[in-house]
PDB file of N, CA and C in Angstrom:
ATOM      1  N   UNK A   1     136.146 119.440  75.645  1.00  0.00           N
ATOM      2  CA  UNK A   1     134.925 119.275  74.899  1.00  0.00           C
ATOM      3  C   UNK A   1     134.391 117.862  75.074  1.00  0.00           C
ATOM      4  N   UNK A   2     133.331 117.910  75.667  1.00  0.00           N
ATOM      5  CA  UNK A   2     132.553 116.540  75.484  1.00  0.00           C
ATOM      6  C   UNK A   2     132.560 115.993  76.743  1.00  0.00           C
ATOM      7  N   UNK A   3     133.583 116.653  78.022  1.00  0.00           N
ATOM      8  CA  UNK A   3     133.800 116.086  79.143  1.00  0.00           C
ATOM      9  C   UNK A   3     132.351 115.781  79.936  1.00  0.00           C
ATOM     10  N   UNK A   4     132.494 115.423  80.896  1.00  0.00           N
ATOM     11  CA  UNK A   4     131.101 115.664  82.118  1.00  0.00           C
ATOM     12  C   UNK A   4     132.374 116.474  82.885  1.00  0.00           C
ATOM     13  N   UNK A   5     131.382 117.758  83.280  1.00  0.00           N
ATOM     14  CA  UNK A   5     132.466 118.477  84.493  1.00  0.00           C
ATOM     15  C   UNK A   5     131.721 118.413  85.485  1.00  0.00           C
ATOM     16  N   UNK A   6     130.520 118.171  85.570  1.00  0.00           N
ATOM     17  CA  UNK A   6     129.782 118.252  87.080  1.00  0.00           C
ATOM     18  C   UNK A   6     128.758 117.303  86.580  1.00  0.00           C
ATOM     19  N   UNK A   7     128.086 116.743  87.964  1.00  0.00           N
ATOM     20  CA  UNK A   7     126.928 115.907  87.934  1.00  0.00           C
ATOM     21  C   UNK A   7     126.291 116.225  89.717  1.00  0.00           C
ATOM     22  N   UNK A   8     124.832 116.208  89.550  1.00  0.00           N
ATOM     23  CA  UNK A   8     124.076 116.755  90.507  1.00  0.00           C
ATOM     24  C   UNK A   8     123.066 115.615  90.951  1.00  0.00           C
ATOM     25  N   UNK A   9     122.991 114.967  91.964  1.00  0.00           N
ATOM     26  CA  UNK A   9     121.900 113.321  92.142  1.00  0.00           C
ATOM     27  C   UNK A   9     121.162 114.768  93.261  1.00  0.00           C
ATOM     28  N   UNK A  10     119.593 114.744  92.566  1.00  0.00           N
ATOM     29  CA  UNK A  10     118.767 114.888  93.749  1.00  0.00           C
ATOM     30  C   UNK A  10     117.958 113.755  94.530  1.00  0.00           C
ATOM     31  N   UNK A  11     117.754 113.951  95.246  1.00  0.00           N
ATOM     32  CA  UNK A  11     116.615 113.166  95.745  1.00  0.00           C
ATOM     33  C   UNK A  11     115.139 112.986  94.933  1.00  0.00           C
ATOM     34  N   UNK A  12     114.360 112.326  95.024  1.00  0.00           N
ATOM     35  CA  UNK A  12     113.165 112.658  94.592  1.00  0.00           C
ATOM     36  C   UNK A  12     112.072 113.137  95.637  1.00  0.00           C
ATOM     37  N   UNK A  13     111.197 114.050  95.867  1.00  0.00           N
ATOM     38  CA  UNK A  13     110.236 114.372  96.906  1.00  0.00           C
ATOM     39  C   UNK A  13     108.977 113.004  97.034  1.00  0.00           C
ATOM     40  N   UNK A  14     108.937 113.259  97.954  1.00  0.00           N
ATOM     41  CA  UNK A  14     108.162 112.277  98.165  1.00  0.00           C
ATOM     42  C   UNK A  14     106.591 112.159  97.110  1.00  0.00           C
ATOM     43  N   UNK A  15     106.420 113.750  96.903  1.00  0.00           N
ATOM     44  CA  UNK A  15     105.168 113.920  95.740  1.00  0.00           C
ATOM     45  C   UNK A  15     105.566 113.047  94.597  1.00  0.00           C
ATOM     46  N   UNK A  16     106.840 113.415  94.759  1.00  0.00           N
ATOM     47  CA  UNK A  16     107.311 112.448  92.927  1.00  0.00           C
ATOM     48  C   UNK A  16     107.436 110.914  93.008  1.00  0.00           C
ATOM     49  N   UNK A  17     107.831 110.138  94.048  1.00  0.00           N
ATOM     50  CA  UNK A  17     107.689 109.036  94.130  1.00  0.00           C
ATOM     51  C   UNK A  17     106.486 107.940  93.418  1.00  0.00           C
ATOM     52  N   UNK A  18     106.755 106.593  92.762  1.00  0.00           N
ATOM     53  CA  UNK A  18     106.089 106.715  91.451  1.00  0.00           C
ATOM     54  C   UNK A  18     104.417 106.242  92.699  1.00  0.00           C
ATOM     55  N   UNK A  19     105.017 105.401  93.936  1.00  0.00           N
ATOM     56  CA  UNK A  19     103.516 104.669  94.586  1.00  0.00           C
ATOM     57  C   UNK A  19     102.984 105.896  94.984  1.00  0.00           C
ATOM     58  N   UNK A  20     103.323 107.256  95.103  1.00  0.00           N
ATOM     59  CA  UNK A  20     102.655 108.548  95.819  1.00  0.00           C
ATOM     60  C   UNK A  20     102.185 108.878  94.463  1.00  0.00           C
ATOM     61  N   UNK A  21     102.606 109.031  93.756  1.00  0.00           N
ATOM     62  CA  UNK A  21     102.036 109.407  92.263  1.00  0.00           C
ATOM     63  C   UNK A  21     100.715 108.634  91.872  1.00  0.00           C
ATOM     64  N   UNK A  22     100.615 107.211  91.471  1.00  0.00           N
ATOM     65  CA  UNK A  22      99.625 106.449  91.507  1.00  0.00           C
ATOM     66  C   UNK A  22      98.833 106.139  92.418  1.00  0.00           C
ATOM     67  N   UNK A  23      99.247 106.478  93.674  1.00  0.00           N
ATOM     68  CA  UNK A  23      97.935 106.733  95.053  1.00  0.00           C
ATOM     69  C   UNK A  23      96.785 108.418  94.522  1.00  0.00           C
ATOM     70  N   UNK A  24      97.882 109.176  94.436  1.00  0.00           N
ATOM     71  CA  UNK A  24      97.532 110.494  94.375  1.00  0.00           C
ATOM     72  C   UNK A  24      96.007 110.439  92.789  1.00  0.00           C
ATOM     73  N   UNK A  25      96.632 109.688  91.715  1.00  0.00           N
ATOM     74  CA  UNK A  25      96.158 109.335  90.580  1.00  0.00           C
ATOM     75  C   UNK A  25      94.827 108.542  90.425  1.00  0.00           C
ATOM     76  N   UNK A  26      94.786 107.804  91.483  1.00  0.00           N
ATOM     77  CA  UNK A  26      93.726 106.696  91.641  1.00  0.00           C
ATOM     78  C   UNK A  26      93.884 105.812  91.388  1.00  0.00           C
ATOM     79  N   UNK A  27      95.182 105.108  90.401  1.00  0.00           N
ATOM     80  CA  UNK A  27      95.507 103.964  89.816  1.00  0.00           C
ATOM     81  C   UNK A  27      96.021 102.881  90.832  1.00  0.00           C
ATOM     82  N   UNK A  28      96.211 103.151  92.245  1.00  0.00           N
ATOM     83  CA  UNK A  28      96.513 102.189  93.432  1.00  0.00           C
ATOM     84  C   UNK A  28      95.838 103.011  94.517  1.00  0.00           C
ATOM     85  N   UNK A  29      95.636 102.239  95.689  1.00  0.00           N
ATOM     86  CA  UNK A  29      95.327 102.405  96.999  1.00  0.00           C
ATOM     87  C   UNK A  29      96.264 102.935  97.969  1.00  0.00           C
ATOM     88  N   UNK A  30      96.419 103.464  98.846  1.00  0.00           N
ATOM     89  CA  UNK A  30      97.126 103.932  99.761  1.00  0.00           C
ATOM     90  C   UNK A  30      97.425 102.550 100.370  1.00  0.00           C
ATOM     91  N   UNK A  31      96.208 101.839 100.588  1.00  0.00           N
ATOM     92  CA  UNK A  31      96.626 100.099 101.514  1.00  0.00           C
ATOM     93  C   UNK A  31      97.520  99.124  99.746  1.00  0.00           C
ATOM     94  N   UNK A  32      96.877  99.415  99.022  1.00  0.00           N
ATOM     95  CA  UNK A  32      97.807  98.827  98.281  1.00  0.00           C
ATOM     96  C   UNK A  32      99.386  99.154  98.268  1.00  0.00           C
ATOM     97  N   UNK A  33      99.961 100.403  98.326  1.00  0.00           N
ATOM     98  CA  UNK A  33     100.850 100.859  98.204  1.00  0.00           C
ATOM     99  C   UNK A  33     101.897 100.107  99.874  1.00  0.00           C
ATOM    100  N   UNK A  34     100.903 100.463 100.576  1.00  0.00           N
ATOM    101  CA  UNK A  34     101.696 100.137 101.863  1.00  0.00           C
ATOM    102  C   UNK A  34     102.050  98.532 101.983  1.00  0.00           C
ATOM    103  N   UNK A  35     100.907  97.772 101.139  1.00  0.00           N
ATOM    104  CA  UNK A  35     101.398  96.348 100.711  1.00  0.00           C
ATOM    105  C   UNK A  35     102.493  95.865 100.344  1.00  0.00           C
ATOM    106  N   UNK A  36     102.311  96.866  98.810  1.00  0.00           N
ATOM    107  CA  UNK A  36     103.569  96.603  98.007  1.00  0.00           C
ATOM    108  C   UNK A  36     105.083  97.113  98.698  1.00  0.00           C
ATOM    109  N   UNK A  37     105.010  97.879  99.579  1.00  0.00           N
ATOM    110  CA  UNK A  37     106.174  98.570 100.419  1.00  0.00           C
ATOM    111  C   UNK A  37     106.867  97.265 101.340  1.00  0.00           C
ATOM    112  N   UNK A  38     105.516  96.984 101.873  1.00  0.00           N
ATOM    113  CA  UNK A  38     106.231  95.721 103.095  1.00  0.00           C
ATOM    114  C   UNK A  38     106.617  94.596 102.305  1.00  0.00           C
ATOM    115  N   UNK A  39     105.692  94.153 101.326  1.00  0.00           N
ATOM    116  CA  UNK A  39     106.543  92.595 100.199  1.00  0.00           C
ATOM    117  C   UNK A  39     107.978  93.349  99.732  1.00  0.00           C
ATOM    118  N   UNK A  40     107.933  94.720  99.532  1.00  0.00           N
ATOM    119  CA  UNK A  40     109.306  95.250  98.890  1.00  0.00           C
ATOM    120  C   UNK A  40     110.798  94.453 100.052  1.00  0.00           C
ATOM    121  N   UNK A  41     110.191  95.021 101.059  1.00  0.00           N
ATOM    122  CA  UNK A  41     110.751  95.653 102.453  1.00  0.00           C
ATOM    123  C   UNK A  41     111.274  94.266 102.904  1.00  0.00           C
ATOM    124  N   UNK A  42     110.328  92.989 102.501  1.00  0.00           N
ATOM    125  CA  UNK A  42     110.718  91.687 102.884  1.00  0.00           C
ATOM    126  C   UNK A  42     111.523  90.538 101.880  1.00  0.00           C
ATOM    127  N   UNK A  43     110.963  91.156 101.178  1.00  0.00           N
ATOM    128  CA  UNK A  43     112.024  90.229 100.139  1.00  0.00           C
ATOM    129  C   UNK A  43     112.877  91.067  99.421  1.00  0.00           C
ATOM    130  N   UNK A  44     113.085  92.195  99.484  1.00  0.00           N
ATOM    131  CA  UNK A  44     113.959  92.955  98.884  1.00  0.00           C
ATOM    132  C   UNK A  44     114.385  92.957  97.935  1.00  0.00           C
ATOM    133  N   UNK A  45     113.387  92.513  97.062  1.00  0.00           N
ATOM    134  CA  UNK A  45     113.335  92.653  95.552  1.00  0.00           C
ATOM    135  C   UNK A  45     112.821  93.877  95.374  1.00  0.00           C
ATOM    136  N   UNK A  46     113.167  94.232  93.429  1.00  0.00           N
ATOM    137  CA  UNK A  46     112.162  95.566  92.914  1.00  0.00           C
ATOM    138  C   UNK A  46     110.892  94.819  92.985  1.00  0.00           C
ATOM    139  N   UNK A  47     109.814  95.753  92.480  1.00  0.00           N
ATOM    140  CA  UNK A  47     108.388  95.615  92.810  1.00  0.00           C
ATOM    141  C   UNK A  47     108.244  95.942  90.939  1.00  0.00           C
ATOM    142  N   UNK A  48     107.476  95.451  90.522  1.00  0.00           N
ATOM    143  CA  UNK A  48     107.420  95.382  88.868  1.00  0.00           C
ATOM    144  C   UNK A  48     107.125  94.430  88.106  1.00  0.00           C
TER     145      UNK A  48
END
């Protein structure tokens, strides 16, 4: 009682991703997004 007997990690789809979400939304740019990807990508910090 109370154990964890299983645990399941999905992936997220790419629809769900939060910069595809807020492109899709209008709240960012597609060139914004690809911005924030490469500053991610280079300094390898979170983005936030």
């Amino acid at each position: 009682e109370g154990q964890v007997v299983g645990a399941d990690t999905r992936s997220a789809s790419v629809e769900d991703l939060l910069g595809a979400v807020l492109v899709r939304t209008g709240r960012i740019t597609s060139e914004q997004l690809r911005q924030a990807l490469a500053l991610q990508k280079k300094t390898l910090q979170r983005l936030g």
